[in-house]
N, C-alpha and C. Protein backbone atom coordinates (compact mmCIF):
# COMPACT_ATOMS: atom_id res chain seq x y z
N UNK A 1 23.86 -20.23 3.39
CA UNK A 1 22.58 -20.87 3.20
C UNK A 1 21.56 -19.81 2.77
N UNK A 2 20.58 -20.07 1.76
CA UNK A 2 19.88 -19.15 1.01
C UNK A 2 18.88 -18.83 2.44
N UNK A 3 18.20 -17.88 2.44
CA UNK A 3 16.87 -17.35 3.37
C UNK A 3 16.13 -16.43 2.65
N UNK A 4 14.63 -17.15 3.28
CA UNK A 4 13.24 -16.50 2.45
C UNK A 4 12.36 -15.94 3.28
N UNK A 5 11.84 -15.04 3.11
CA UNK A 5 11.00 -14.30 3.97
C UNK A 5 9.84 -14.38 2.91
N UNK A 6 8.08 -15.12 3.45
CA UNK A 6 7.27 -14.86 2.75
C UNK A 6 6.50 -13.84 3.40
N UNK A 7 5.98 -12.84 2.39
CA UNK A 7 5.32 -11.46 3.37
C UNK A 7 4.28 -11.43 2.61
N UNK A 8 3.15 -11.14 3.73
CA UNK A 8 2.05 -10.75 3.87
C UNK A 8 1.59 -9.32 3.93
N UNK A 9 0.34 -8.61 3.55
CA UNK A 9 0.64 -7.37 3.76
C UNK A 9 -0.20 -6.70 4.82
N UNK A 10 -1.75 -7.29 4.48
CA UNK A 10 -2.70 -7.09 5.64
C UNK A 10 -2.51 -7.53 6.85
N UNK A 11 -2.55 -6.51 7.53
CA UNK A 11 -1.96 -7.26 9.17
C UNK A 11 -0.44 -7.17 9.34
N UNK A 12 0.41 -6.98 8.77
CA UNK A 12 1.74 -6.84 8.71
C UNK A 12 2.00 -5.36 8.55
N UNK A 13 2.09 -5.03 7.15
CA UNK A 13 2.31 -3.57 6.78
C UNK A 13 0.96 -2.65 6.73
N UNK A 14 -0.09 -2.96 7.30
CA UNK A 14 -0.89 -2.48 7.69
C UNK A 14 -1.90 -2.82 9.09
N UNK A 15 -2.46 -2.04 9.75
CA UNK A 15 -3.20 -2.56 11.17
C UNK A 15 -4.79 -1.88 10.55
N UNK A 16 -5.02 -1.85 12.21
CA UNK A 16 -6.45 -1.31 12.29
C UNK A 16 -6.74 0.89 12.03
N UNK A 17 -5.85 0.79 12.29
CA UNK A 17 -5.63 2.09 12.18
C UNK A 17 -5.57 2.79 11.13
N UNK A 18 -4.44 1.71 9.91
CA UNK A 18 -4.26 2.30 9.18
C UNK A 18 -5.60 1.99 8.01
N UNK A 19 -6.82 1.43 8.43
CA UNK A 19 -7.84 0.79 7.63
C UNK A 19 -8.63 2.21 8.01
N UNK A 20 -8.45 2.56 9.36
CA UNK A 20 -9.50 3.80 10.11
C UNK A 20 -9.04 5.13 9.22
N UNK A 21 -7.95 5.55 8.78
CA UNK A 21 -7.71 6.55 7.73
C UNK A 21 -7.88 6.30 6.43
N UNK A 22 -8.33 5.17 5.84
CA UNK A 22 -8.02 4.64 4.67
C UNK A 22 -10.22 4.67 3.82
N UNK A 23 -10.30 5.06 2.60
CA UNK A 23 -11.32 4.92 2.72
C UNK A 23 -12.36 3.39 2.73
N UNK A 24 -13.22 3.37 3.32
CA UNK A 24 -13.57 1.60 3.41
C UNK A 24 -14.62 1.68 2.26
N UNK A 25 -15.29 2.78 1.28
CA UNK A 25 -15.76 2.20 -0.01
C UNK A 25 -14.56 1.61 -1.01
N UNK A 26 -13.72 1.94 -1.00
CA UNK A 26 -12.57 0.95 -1.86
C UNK A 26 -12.39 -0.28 -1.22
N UNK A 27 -12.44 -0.47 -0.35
CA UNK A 27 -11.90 -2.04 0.29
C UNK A 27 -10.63 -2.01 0.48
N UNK A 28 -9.86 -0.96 0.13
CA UNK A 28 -8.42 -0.83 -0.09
C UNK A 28 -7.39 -0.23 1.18
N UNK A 29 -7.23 -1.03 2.33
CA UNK A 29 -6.29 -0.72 3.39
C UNK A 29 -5.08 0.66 2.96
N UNK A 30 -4.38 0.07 1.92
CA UNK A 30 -3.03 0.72 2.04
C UNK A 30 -1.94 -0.11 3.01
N UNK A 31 -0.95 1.08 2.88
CA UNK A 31 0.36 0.84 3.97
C UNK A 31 0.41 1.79 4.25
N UNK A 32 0.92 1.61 6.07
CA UNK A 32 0.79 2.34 6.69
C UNK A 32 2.23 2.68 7.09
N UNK A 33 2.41 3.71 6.48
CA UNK A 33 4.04 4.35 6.85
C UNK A 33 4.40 4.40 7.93
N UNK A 34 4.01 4.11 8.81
CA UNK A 34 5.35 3.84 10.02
C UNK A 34 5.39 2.12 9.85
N UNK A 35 4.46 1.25 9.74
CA UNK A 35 5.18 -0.13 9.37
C UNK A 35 6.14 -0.72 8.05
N UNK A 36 5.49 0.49 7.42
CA UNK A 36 6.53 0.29 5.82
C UNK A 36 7.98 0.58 6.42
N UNK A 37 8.18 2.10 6.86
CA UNK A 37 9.29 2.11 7.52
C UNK A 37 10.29 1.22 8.38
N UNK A 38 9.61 0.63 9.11
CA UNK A 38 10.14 -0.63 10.30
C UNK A 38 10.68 -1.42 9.15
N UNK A 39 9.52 -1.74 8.01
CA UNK A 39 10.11 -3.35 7.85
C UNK A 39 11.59 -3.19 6.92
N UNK A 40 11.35 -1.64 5.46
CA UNK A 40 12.42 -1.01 5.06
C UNK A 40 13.85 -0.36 5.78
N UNK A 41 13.65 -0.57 7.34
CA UNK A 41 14.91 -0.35 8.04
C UNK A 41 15.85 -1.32 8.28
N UNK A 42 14.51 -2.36 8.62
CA UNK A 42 14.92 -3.88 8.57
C UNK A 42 15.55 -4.62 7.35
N UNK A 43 14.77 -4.19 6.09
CA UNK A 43 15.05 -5.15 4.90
C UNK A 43 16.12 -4.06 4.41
N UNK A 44 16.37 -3.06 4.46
CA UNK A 44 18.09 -2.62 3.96
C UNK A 44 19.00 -3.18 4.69
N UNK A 45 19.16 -3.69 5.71
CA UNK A 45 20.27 -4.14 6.04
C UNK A 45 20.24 -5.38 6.31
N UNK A 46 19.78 -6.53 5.37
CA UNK A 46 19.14 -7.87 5.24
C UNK A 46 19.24 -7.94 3.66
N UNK A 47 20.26 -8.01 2.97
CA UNK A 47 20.89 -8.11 1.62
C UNK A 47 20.23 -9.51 0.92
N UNK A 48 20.66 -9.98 2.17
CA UNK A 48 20.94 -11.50 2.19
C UNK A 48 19.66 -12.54 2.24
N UNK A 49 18.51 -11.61 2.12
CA UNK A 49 17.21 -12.43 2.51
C UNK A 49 16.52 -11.89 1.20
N UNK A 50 15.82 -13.19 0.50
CA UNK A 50 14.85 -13.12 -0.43
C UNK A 50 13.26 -12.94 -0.03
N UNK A 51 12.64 -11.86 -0.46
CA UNK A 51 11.40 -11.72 -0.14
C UNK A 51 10.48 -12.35 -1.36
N UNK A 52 9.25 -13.22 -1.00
CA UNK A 52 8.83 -14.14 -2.04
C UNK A 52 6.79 -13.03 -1.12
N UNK A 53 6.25 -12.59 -2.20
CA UNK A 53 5.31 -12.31 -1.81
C UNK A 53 4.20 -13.43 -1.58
N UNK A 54 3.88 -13.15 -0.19
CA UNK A 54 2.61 -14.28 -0.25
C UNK A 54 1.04 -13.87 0.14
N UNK A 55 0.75 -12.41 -0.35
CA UNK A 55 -0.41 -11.93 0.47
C UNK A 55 -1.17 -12.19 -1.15
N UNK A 56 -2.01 -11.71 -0.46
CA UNK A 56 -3.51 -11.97 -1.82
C UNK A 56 -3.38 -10.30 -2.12
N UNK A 57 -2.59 -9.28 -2.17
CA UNK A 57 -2.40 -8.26 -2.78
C UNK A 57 -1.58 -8.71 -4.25
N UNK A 58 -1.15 -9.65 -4.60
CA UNK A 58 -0.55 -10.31 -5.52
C UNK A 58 -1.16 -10.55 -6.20
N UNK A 59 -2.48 -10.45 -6.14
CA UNK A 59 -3.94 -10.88 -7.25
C UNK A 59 -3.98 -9.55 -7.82
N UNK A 60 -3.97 -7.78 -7.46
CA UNK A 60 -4.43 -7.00 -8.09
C UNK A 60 -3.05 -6.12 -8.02
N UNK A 61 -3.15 -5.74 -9.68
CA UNK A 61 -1.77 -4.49 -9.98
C UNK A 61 -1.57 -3.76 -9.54
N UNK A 62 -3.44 -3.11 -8.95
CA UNK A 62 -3.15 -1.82 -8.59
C UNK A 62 -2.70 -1.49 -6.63
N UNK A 63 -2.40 -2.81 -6.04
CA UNK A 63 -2.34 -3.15 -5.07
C UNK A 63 -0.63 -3.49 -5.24
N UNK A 64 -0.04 -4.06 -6.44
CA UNK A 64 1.08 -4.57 -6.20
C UNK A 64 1.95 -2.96 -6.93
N UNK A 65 1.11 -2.04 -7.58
CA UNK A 65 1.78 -0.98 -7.84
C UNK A 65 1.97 -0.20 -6.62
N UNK A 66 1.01 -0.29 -5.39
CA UNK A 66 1.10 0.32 -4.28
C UNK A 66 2.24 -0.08 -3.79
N UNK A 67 2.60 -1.48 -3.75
CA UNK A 67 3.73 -1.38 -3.16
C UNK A 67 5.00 -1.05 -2.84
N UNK A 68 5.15 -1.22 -5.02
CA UNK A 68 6.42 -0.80 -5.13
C UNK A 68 6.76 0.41 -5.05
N UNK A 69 5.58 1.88 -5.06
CA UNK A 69 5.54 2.77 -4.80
C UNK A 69 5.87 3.18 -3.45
N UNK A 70 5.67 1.92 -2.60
CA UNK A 70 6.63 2.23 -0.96
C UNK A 70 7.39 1.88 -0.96
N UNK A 71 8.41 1.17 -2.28
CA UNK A 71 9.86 0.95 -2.05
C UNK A 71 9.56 -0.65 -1.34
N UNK A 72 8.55 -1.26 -1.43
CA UNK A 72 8.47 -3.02 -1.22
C UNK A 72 8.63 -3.55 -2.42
N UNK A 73 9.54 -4.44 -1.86
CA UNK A 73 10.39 -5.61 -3.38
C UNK A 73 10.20 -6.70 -3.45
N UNK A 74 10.59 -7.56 -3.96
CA UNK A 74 10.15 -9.15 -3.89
C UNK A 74 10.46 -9.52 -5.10
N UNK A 75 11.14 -10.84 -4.91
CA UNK A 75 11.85 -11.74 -5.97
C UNK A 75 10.49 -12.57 -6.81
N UNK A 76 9.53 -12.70 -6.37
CA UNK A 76 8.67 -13.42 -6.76
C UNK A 76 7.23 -13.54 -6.06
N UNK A 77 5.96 -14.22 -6.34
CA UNK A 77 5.06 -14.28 -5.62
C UNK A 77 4.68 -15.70 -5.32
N UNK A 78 3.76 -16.19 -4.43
CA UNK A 78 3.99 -17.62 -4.35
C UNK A 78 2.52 -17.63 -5.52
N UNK A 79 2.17 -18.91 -5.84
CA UNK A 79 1.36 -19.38 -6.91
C UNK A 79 0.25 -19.53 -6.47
N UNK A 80 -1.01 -19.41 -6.78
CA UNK A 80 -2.70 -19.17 -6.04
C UNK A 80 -2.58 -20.73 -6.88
N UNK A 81 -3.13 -21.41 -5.54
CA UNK A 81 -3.65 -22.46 -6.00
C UNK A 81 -5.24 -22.78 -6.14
N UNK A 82 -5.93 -22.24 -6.10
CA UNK A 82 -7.26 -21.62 -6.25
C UNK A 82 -8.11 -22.87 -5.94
N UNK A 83 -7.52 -23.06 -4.33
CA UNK A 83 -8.28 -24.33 -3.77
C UNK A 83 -8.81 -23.66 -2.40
N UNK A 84 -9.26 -24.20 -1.19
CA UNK A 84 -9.43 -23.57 0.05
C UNK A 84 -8.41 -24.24 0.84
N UNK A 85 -7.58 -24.63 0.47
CA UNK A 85 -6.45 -25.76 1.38
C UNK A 85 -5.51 -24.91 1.80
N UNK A 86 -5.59 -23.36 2.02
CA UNK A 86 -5.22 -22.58 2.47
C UNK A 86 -2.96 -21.97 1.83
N UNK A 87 -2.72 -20.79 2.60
CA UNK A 87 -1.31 -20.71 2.10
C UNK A 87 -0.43 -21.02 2.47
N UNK A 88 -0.40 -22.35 3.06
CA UNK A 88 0.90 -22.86 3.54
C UNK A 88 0.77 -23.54 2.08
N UNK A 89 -0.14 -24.23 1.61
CA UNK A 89 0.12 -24.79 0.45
C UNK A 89 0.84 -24.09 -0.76
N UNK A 90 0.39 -22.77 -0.96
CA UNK A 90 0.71 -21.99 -1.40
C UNK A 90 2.47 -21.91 -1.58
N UNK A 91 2.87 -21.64 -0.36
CA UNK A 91 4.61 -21.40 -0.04
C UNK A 91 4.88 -22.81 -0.64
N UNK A 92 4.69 -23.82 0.38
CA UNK A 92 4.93 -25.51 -0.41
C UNK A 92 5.13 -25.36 -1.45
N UNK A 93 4.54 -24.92 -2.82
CA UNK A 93 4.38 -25.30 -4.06
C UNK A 93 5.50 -24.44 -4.71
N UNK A 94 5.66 -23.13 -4.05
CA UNK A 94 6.44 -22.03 -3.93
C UNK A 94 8.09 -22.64 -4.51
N UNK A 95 8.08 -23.81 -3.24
CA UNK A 95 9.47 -24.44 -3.14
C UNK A 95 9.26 -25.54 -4.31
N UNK A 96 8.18 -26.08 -3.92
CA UNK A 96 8.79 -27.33 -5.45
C UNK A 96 9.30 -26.89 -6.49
N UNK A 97 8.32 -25.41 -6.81
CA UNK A 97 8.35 -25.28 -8.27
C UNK A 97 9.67 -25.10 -8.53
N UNK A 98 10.72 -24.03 -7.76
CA UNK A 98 11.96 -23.96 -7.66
C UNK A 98 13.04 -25.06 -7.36
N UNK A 99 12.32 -26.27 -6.84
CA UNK A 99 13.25 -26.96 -6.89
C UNK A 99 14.21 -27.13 -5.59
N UNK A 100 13.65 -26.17 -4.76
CA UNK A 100 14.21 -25.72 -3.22
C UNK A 100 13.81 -26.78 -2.46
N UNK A 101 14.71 -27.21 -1.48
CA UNK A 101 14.38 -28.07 -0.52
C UNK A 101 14.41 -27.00 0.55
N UNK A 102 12.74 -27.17 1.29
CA UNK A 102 12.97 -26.26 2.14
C UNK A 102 13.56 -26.46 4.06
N UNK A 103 14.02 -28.03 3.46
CA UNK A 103 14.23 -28.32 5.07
C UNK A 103 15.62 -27.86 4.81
N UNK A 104 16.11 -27.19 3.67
CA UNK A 104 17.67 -27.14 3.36
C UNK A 104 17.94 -25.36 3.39
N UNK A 105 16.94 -25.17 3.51
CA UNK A 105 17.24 -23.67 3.90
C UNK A 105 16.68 -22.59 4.64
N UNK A 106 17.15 -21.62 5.35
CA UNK A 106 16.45 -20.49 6.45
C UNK A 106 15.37 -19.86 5.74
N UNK A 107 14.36 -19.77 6.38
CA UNK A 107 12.55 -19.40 5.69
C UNK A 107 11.87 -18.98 7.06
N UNK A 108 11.07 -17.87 6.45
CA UNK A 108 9.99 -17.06 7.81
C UNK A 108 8.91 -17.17 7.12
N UNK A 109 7.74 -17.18 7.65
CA UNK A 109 6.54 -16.39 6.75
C UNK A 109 6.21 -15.36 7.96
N UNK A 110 6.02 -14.04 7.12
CA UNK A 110 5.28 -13.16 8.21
C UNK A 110 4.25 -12.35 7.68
N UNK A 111 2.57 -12.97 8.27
CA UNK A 111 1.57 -13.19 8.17
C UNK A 111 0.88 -12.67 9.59
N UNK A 112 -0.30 -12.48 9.62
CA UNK A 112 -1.38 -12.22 10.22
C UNK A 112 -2.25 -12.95 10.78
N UNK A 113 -2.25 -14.26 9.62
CA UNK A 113 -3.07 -15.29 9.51
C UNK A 113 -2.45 -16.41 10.00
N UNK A 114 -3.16 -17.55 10.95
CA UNK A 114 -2.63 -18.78 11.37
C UNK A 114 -1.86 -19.77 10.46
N UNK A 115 -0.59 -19.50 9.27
CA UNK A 115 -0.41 -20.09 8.15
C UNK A 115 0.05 -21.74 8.76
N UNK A 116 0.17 -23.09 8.30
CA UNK A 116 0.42 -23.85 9.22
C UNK A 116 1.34 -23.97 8.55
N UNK A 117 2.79 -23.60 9.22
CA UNK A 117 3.94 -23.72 8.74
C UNK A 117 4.79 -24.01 9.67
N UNK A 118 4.48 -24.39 11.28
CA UNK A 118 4.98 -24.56 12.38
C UNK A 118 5.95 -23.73 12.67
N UNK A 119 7.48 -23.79 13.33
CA UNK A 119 7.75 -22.97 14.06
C UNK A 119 8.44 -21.49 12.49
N UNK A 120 8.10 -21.34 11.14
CA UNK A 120 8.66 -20.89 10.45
C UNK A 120 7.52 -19.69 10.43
N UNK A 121 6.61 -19.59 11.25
CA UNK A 121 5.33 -18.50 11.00
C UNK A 121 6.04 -17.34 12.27
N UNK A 122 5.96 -16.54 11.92
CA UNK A 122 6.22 -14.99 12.97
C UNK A 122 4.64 -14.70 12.68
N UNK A 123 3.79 -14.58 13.47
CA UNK A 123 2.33 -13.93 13.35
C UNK A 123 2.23 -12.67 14.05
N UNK A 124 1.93 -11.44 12.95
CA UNK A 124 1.15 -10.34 13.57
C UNK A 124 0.00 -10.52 14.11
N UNK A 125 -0.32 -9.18 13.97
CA UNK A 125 -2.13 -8.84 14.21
C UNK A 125 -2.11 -7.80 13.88
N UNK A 126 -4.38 -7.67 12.78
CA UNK A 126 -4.28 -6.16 12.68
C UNK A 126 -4.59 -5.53 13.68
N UNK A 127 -4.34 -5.87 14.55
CA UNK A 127 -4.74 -4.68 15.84
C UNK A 127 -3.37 -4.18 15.70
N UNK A 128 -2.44 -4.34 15.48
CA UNK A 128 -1.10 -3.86 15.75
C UNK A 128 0.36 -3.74 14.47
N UNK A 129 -0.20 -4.70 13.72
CA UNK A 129 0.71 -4.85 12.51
C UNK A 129 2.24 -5.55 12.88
N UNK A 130 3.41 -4.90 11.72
CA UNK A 130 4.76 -5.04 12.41
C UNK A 130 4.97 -4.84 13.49
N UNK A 131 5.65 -5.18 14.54
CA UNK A 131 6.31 -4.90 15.59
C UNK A 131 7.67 -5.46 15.20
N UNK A 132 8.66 -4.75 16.18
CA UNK A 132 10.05 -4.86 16.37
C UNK A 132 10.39 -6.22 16.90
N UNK A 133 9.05 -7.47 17.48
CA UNK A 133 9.40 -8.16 18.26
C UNK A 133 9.27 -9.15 16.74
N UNK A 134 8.46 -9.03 15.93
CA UNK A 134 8.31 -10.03 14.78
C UNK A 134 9.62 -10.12 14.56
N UNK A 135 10.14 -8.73 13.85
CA UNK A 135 11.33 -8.72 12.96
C UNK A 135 12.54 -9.92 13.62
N UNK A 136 12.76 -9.93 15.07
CA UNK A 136 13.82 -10.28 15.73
C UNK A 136 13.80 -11.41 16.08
N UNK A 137 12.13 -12.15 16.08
CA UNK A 137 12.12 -13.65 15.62
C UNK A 137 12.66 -13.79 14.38
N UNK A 138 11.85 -13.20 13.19
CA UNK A 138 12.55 -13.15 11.87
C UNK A 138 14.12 -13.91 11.60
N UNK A 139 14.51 -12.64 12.46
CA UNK A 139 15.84 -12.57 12.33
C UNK A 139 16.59 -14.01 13.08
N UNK A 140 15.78 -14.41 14.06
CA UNK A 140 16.09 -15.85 14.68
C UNK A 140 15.89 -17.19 13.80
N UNK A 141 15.02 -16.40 13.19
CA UNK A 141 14.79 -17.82 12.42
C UNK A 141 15.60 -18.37 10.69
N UNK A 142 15.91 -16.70 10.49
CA UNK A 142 16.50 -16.88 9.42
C UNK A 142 17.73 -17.04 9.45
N UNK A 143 18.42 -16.92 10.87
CA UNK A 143 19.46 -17.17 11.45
C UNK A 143 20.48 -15.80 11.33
N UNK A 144 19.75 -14.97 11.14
CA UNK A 144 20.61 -13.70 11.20
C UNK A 144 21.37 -13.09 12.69
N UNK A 145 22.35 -12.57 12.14
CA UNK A 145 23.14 -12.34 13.85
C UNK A 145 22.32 -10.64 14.21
């Protein structure tokens, strides 16, 4: 069965901390290498899981060049629907467009933000970012052993 991980970046691969080293006239967080690390320990040995980007770093290059410069990948991004009806809609549309039934296959979103996606949301915080405890819901939900 296919599995999707939608990732977020603020609040996930970055916290509060890593905003406190980062300069705040750019507006520009970064990633914060020990969560890049966690999630790249995690996603090498997770072949089997498609990462579909769903953060609003997907709006600017020089944000999505940051990433790939930490070795973050992704099959695709979900589609800005440039409404306020928030990003669960977002993922939703994600699946039509593909043609995916998503009650037909293993899916996480891991976000920061309250996405309403019921039990398929793992939620950080930027007080804290990744943790080891997200990943292993993750991994529950995507049905990984």
């Amino acid at each position: 069965m296919r599995k999707y991980l939608f990732l977020d970046i603020d609040g996930v691969l970055n916290n509060n901390a890593t905003w406190t080293r980062c300069s705040h006239a750019s507006n520009f967080t970064g990633v914060d290498p020990v969560l890049r690390d966690r999630y790249l320990a995690w996603r090498d040995r997770r072949p089997q899981v498609s990462v579909v980007l769903s953060s609003a770093w997907r709006h600017a290059d020089a944000w999505m060049d940051e990433l790939k410069r930490n070795g973050i990948h992704w099959i695709s991004t979900t589609p800005d629907n440039n409404t306020l009806s928030g990003r669960h809609t977002e993922i939703y549309q994600w699946f039509r467009d593909r043609n995916v039934d998503h009650t037909k296959v293993h899916w996480a979103v891991l976000d920061d933000m309250s996405v309403k996606v019921g039990k398929h949301l793992v939620q950080t915080s930027m007080r804290h970012g990744l943790r080891l405890k997200h990943l292993h819901r993750v991994d529950r939900l995507l049905e990984i052993d």
